[in-house]
N, C-alpha and C. Protein backbone atom coordinates (compact mmCIF):
# COMPACT_ATOMS: atom_id res chain seq x y z
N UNK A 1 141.16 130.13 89.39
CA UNK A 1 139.73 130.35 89.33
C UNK A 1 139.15 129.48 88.22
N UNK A 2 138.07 129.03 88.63
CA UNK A 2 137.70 127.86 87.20
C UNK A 2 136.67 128.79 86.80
N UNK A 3 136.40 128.15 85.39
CA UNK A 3 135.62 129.12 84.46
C UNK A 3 134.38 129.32 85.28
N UNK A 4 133.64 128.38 86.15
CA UNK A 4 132.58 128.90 86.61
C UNK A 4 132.56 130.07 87.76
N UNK A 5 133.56 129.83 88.82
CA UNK A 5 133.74 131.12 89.15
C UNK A 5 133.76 132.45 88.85
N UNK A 6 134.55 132.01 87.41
CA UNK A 6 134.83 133.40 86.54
C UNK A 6 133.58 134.17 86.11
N UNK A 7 132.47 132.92 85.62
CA UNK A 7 131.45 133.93 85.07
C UNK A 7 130.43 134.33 86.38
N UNK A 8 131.03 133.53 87.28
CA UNK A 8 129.85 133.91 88.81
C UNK A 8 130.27 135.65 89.19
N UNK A 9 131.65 135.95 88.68
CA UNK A 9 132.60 137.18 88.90
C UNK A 9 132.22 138.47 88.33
N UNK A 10 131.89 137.68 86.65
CA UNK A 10 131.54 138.33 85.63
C UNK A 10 130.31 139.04 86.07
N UNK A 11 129.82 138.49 86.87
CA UNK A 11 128.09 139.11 87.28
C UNK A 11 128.24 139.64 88.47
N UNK A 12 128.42 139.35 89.08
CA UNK A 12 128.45 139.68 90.73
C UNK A 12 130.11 140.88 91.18
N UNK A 13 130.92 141.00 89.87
CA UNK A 13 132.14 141.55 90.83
C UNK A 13 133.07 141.23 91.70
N UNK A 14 133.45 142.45 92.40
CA UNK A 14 134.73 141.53 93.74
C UNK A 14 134.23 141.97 94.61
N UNK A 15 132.73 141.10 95.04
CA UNK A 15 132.37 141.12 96.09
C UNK A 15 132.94 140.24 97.30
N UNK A 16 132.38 140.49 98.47
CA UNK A 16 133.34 139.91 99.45
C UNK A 16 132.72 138.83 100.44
N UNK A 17 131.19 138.69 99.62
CA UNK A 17 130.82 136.98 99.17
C UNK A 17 131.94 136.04 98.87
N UNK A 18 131.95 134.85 99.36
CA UNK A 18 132.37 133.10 99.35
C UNK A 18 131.10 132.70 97.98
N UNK A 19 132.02 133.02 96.65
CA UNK A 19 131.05 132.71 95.65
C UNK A 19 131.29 130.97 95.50
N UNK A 20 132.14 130.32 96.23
CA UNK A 20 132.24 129.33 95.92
C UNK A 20 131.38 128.04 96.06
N UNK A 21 130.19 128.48 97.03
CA UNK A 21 129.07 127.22 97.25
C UNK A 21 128.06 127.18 96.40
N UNK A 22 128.10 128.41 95.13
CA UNK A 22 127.37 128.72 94.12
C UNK A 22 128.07 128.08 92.84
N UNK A 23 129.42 127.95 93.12
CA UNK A 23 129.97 127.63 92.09
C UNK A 23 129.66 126.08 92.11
N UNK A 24 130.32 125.31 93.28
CA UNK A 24 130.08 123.91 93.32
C UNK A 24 128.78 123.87 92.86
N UNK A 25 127.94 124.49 93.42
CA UNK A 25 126.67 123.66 93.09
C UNK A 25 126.23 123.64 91.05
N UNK A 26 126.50 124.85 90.60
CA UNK A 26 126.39 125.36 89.46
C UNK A 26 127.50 123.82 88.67
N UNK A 27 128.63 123.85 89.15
CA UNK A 27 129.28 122.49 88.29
C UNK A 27 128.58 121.15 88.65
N UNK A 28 127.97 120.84 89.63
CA UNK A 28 127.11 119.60 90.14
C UNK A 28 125.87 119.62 89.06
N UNK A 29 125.18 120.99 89.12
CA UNK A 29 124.30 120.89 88.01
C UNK A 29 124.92 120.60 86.45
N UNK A 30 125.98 120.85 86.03
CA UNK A 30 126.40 120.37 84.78
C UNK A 30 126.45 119.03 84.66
N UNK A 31 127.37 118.71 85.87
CA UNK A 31 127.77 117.12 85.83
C UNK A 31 126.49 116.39 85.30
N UNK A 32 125.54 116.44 86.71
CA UNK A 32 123.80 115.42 86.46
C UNK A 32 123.36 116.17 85.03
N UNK A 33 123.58 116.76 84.01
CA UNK A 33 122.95 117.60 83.23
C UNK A 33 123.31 116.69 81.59
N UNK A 34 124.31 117.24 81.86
CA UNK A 34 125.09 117.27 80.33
C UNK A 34 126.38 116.17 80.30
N UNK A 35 126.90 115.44 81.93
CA UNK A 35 127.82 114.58 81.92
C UNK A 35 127.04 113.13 82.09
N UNK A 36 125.90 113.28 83.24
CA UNK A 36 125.21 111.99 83.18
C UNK A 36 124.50 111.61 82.84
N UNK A 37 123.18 112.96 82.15
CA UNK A 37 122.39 112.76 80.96
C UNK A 37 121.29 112.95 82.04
N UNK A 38 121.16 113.47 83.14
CA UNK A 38 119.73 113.23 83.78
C UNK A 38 118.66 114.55 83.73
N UNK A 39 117.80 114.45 83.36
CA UNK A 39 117.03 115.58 82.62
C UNK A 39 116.84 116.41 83.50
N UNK A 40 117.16 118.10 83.59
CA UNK A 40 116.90 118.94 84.54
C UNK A 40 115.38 118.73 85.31
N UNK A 41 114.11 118.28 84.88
CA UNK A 41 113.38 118.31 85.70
C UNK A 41 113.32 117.29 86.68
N UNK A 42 114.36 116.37 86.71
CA UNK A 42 114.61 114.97 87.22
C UNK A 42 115.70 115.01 88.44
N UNK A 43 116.15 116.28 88.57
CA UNK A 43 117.14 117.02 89.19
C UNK A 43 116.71 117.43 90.61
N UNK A 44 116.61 117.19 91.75
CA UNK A 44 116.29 117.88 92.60
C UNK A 44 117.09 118.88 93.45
N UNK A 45 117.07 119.76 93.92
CA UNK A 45 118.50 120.37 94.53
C UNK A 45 118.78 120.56 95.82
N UNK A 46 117.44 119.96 96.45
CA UNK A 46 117.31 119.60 97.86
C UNK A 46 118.19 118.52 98.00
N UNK A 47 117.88 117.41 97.17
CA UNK A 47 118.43 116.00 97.13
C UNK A 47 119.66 115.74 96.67
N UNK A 48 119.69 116.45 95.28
CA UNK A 48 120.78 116.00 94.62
C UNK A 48 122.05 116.98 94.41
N UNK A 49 121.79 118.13 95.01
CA UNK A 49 122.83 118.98 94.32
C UNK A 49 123.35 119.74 95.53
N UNK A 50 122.67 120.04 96.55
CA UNK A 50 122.81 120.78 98.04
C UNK A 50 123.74 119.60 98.68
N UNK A 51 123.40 118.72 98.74
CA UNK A 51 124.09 117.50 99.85
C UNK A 51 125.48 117.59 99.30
N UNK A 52 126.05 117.29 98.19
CA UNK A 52 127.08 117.01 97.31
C UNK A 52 127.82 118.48 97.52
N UNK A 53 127.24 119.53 97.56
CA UNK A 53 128.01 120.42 97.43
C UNK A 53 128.39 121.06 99.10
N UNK A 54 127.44 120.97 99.80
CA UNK A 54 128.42 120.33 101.48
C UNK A 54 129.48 119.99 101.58
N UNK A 55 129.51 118.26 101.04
CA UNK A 55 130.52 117.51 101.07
C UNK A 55 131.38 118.38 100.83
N UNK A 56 131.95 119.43 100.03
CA UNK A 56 133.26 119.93 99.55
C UNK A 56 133.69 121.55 100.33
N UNK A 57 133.29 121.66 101.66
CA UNK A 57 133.23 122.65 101.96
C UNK A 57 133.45 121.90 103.47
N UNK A 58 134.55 123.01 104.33
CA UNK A 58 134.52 122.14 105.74
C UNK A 58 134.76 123.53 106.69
N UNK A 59 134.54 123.09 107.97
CA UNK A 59 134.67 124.49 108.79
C UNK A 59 136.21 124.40 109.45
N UNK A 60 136.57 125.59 109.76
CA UNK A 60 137.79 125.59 110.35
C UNK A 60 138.40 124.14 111.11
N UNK A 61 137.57 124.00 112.25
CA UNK A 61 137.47 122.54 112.68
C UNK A 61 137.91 121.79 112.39
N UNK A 62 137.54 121.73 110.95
CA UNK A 62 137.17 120.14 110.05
C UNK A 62 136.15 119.28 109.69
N UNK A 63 134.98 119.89 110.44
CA UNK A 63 133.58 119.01 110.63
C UNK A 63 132.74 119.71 109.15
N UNK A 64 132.59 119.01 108.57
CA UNK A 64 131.25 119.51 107.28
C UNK A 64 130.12 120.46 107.60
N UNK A 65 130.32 121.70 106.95
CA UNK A 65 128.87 122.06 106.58
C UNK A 65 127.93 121.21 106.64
N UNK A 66 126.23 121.45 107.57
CA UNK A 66 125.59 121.12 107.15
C UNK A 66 125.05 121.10 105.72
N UNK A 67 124.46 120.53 105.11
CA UNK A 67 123.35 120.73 103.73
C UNK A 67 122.80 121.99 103.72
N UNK A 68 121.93 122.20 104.63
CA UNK A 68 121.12 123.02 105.00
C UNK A 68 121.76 124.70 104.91
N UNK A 69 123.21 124.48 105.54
CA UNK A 69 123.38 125.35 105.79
C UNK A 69 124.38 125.82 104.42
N UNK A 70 124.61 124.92 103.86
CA UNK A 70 125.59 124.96 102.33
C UNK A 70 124.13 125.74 101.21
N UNK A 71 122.69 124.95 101.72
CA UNK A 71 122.19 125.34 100.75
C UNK A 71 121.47 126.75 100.80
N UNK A 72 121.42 127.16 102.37
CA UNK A 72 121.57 128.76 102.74
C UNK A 72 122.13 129.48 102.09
N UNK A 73 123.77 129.63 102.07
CA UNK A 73 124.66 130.38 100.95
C UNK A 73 124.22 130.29 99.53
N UNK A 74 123.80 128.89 98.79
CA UNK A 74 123.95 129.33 97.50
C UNK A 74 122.28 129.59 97.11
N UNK A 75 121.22 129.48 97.71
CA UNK A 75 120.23 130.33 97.80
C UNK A 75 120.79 131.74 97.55
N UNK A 76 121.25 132.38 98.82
CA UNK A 76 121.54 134.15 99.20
C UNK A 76 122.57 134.21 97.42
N UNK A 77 123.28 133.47 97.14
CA UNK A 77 124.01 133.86 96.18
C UNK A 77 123.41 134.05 94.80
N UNK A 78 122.55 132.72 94.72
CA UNK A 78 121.39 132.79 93.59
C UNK A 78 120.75 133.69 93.28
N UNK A 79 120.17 134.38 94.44
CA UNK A 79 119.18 135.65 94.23
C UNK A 79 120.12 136.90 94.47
N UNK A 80 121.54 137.02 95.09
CA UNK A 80 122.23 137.89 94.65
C UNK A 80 122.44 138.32 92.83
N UNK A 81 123.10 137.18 92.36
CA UNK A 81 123.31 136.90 90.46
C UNK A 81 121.80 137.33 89.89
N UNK A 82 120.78 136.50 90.29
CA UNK A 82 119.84 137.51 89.73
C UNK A 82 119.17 138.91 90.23
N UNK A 83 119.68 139.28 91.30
CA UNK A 83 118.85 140.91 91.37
C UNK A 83 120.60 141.69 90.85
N UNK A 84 121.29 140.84 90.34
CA UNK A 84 122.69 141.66 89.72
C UNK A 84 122.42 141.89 88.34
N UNK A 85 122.28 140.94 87.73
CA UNK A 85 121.91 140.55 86.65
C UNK A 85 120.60 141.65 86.25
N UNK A 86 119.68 141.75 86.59
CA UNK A 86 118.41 142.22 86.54
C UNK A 86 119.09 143.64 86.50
N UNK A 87 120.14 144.42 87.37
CA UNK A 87 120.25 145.71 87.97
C UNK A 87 120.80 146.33 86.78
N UNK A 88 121.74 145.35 86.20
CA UNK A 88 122.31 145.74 85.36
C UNK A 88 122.41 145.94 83.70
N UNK A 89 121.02 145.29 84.02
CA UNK A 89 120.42 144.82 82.61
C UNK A 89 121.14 143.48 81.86
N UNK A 90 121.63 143.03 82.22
CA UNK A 90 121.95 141.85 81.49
C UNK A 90 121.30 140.70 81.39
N UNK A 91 119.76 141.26 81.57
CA UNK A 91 119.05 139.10 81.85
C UNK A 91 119.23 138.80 80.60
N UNK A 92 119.16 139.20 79.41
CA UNK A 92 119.24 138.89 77.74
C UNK A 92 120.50 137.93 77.47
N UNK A 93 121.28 138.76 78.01
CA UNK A 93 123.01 138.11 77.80
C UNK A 93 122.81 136.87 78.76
N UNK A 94 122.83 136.84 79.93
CA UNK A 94 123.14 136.12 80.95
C UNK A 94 122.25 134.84 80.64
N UNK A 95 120.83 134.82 80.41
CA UNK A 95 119.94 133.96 80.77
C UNK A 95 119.01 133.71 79.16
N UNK A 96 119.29 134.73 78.10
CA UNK A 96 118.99 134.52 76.64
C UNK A 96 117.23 135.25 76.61
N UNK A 97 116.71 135.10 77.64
CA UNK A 97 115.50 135.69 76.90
C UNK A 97 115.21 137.03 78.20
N UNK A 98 114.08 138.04 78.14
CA UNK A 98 113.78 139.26 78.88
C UNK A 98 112.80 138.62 79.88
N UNK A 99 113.30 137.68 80.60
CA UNK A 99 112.29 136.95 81.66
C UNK A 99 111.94 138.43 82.86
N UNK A 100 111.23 138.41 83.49
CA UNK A 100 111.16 139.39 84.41
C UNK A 100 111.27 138.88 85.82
N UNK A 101 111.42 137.62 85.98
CA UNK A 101 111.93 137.37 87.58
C UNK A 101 112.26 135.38 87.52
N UNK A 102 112.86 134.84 88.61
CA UNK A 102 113.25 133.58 88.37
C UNK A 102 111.87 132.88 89.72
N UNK A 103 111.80 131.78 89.20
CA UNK A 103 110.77 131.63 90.24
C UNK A 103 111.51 130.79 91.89
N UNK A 104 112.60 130.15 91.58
CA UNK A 104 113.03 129.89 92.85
C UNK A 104 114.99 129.90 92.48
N UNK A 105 115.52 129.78 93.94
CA UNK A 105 117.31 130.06 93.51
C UNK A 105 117.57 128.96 92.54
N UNK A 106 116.60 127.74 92.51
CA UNK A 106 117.10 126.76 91.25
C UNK A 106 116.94 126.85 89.83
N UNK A 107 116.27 127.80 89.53
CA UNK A 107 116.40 128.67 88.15
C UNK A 107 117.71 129.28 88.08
N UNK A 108 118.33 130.02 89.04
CA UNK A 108 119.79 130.42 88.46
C UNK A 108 120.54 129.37 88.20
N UNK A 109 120.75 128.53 89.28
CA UNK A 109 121.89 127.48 89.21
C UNK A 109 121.24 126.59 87.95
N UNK A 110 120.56 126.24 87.28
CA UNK A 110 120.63 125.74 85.72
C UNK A 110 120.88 126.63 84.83
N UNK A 111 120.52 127.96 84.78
CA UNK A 111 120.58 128.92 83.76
C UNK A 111 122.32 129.08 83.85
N UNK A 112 122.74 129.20 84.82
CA UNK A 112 124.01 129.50 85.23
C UNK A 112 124.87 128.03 84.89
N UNK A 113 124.48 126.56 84.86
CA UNK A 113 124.75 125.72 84.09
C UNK A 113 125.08 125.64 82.81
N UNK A 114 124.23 126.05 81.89
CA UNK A 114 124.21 125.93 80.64
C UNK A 114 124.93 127.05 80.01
N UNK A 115 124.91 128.34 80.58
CA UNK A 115 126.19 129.50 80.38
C UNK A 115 127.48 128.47 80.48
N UNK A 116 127.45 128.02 81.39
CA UNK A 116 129.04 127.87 81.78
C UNK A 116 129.67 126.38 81.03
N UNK A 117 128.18 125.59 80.93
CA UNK A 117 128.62 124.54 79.77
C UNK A 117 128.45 124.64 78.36
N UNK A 118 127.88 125.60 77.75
CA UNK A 118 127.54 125.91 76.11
C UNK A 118 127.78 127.41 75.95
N UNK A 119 128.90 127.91 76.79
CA UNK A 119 129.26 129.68 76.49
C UNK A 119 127.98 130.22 75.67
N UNK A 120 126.67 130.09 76.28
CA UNK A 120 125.32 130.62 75.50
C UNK A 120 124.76 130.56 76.66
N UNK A 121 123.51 131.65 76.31
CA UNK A 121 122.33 131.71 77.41
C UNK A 121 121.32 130.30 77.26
N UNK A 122 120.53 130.12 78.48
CA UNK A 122 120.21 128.75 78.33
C UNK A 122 118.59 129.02 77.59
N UNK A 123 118.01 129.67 77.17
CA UNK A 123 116.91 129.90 76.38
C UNK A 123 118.12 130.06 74.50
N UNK A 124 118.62 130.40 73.81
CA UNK A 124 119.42 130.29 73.02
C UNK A 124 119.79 129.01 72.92
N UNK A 125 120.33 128.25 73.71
CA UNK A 125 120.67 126.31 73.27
C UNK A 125 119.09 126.41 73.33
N UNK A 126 118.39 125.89 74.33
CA UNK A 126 116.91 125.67 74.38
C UNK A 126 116.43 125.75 73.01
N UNK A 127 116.50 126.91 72.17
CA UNK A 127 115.87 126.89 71.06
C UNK A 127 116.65 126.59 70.14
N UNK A 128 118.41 126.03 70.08
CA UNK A 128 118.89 125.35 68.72
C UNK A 128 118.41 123.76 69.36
N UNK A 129 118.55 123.52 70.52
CA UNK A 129 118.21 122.03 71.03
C UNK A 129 117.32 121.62 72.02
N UNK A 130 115.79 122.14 72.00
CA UNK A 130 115.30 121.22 72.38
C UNK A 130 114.76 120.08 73.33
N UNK A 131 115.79 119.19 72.67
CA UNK A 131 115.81 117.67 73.50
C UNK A 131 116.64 118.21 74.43
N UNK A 132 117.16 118.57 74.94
CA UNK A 132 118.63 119.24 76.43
C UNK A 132 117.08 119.26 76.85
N UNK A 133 115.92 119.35 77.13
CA UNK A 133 114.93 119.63 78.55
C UNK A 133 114.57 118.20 78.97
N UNK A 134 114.81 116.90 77.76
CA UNK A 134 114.26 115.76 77.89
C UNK A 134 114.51 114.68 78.25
């Protein structure tokens, strides 16, 4: 299990969800983030992060997930982690500040980035650094 799974686990349990198209996408967002330097608002996840995380997912067959349909799952999973998160009270821990709702599933998958790349909530780096939005 790689660490991002782990903390997708940490929130969600042993549910009997395929947390894994949440996970790819959540490490795709690190990569463009913090490995290639490209500024989260520069990020699209239609474009850049849904397609890529297809690629790594195949059907019994062999034929690829659509996009579309890769980015179905980690939508449903996104807003699973946050109405988990929310249920349980942990948006403080998980996400660093008492937000009261995310405005689309691409708010988790960065918040859920920066957990899993700076073991911190992503409002907590935000306010030791800043420049990470720029």
């Amino acid at each position: 299990m790689t660490k991002t799974e782990a903390v997708i686990r940490s929130i969600l349990g042993a549910v009997r969800a395929d947390i894994r198209p949440l996970a790819c996408a959540v490490d795709i967002a690190v990569d463009l983030m913090f490995i290639r330097g490209i500024p989260m608002d520069d990020i699209y996840v239609t474009d850049d992060i849904y397609p890529e995380a297809a690629k790594n997912f195949n059907k019994m067959s062999g034929a690829s997930y659509s996009a579309k349909t890769v980015s179905r799952r980690i939508e449903r999973l996104s807003n699973l982690c946050w109405d988990t998160v929310v249920s349980i009270g942990l948006v403080t821990e998980y996400i660093g500040a008492p937000i009261r709702d995310i405005h689309a599933p691409r708010d988790m998958i960065f918040y859920l980035a920066f957990y899993v790349y700076f073991d911190a909530p992503f409002f907590a780096v935000i306010r030791q650094r800043p420049a990470l939005l720029f």
